[in-house]
Protein backbone atom coordinates (compact mmCIF):
# COMPACT_ATOMS: atom_id res chain seq x y z
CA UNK A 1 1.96 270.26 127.43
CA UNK A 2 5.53 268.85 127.27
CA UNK A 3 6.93 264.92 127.13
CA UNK A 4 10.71 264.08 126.82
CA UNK A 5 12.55 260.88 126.77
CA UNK A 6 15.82 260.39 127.96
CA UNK A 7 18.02 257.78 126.98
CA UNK A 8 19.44 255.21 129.68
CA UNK A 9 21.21 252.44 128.25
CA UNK A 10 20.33 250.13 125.54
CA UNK A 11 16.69 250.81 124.96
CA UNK A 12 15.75 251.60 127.77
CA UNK A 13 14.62 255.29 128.51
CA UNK A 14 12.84 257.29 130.96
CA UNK A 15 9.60 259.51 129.97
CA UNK A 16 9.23 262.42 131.66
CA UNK A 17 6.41 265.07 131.15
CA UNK A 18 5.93 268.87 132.35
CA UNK A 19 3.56 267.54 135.46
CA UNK A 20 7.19 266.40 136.64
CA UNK A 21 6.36 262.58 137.13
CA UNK A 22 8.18 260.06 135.15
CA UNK A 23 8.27 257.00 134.09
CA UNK A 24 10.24 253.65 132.75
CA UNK A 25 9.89 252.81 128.99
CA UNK A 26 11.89 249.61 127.35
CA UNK A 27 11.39 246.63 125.13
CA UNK A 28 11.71 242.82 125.23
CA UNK A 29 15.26 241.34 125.01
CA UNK A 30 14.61 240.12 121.67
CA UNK A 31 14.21 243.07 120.75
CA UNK A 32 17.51 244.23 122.03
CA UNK A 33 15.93 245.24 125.49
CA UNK A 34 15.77 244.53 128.79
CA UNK A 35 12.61 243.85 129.62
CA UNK A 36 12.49 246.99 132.06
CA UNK A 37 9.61 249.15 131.33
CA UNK A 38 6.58 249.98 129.37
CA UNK A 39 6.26 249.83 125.98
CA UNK A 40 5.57 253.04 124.23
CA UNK A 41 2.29 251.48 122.59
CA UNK A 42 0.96 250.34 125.71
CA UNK A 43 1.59 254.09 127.46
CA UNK A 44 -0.80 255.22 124.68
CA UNK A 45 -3.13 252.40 125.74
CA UNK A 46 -2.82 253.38 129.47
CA UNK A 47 -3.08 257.77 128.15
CA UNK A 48 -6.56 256.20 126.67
CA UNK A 49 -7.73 254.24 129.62
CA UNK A 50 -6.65 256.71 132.15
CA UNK A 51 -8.86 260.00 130.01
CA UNK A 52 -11.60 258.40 129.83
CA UNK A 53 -11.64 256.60 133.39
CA UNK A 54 -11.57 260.20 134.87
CA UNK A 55 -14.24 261.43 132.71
CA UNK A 56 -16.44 258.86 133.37
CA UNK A 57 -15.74 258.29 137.12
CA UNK A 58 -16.55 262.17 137.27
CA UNK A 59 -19.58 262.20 136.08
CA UNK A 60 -20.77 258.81 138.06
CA UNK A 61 -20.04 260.71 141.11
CA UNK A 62 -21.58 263.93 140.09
CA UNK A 63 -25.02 261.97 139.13
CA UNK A 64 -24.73 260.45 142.78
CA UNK A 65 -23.85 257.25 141.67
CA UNK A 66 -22.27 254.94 144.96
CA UNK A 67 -19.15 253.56 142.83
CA UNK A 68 -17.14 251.28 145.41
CA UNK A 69 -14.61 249.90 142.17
CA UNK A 70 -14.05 251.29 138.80
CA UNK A 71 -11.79 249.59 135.98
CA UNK A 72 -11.40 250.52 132.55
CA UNK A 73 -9.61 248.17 130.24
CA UNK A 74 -8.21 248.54 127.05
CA UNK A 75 -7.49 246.41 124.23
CA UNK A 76 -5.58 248.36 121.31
CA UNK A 77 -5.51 245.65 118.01
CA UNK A 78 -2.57 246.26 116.31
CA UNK A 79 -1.39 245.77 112.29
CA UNK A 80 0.64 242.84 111.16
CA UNK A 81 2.90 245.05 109.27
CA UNK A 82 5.15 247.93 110.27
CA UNK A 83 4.63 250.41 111.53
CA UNK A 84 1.91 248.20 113.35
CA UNK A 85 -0.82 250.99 113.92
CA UNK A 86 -3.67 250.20 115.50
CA UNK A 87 -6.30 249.21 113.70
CA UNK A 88 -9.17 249.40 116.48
CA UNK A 89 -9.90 249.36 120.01
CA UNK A 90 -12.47 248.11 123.12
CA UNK A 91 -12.93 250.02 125.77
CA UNK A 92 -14.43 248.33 128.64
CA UNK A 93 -15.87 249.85 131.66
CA UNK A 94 -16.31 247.76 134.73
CA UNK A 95 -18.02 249.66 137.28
CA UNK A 96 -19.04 248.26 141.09
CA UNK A 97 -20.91 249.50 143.59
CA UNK A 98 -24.85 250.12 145.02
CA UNK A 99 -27.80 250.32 142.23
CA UNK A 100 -25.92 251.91 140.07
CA UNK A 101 -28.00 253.36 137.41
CA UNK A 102 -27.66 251.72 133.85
CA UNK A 103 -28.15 254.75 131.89
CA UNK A 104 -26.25 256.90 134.03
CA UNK A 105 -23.16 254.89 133.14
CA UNK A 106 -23.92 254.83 129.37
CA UNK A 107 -24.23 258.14 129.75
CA UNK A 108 -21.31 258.71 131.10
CA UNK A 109 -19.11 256.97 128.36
CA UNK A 110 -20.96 258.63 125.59
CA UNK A 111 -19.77 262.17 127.52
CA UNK A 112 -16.24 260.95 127.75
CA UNK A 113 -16.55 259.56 123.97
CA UNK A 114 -17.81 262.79 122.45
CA UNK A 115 -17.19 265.36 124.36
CA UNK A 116 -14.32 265.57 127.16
CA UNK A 117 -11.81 262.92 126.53
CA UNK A 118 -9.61 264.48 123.91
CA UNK A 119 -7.42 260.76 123.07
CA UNK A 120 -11.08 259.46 122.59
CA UNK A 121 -11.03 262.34 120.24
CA UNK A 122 -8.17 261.32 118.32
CA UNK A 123 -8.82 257.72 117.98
CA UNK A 124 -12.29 258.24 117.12
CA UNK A 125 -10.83 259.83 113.86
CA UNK A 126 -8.83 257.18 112.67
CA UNK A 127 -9.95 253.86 114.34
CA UNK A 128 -13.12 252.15 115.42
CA UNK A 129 -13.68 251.56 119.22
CA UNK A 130 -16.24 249.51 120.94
CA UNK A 131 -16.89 250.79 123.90
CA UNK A 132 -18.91 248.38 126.38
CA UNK A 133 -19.57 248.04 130.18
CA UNK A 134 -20.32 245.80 132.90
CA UNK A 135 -22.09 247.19 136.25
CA UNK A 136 -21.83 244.92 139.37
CA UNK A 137 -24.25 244.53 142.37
CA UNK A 138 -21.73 244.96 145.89
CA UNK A 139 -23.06 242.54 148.00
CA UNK A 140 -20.32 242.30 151.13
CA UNK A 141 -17.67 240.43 151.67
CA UNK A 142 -16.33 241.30 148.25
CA UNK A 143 -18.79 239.51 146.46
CA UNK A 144 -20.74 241.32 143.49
CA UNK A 145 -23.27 239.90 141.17
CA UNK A 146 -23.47 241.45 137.34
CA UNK A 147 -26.59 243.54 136.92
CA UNK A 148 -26.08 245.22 133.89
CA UNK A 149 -23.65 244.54 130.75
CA UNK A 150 -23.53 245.76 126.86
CA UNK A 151 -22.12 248.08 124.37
CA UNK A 152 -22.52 251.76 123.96
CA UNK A 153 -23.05 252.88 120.09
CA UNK A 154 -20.41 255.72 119.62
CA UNK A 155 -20.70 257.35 115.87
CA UNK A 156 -17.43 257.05 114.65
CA UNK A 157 -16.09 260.05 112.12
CA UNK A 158 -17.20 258.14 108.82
CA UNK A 159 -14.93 260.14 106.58
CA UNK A 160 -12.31 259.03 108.09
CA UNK A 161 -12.96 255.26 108.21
């Protein structure tokens, strides 16, 4: 797997990777940007989201489940001080559709935690997550009523915390 960054003007750059898609990565202007792409800590926000959505979204569908609208959200907390790590991280997994089954979806995100998502992985080694979930009830007309919501226990590497 290969990632480059090529310079544009300013700081702005453009990340490209072996698949051959790119894309735009800059800062704020007080920062000495332009304000014209993502931030490189949010693209490792959006690597997170996006390994474990298709983990989990794989495994709904291969348990049957009738998923209409998936979302996974992020939140990475960051350090006050440079070099402004993060510290931890929630996961949230917001899943729609038609009785969805509650412990096919925690399932699911223990999978991606433990065993297939390798960012997961990484983070798991150095940062607590909380990983939690919210299942909603399709009922037409884009209306959904919450059926299901909590937090999935994920055992953290303890020598490392």
């Amino acid at each position: 797997m290969q990632a480059k960054v090529i310079w544009q003007d300013r700081l702005t750059f453009t990340g490209a990777a072996g698949s051959g898609f790119s894309v735009p990565l800059g800062t704020e202007t007080d920062f000495g940007g332009d304000n014209d792409g993502f931030r490189p800590m949010e693209l490792i926000l959006v690597g997170l989201a996006g390994c474990t959505a298709m983990d989990v979204i794989s495994i709904l569908k291969k348990k049957r489940q009738e998923v209409t609208h998936f979302e996974v959200h992020v939140e990475g907390i960051r350090a006050e001080e440079h070099p402004k790590v993060f510290t931890n991280a929630v996961i949230e997994y917001i899943i729609t559709g038609h009785a969805v089954d509650e412990a096919a979806v925690i399932r699911a995100i223990e999978l991606s935690a433990t065993r297939y998502c390798p960012a997961q992985a990484m983070f798991l080694k150095i940062i607590p997550i909380i990983h939690k979930y919210s299942i909603y009830e399709e009922n037409g007309n884009k209306k959904q009523a919450l059926i299901w919501s909590g937090t999935v226990k994920i055992i953290n590497n303890p020598e490392k915390l």
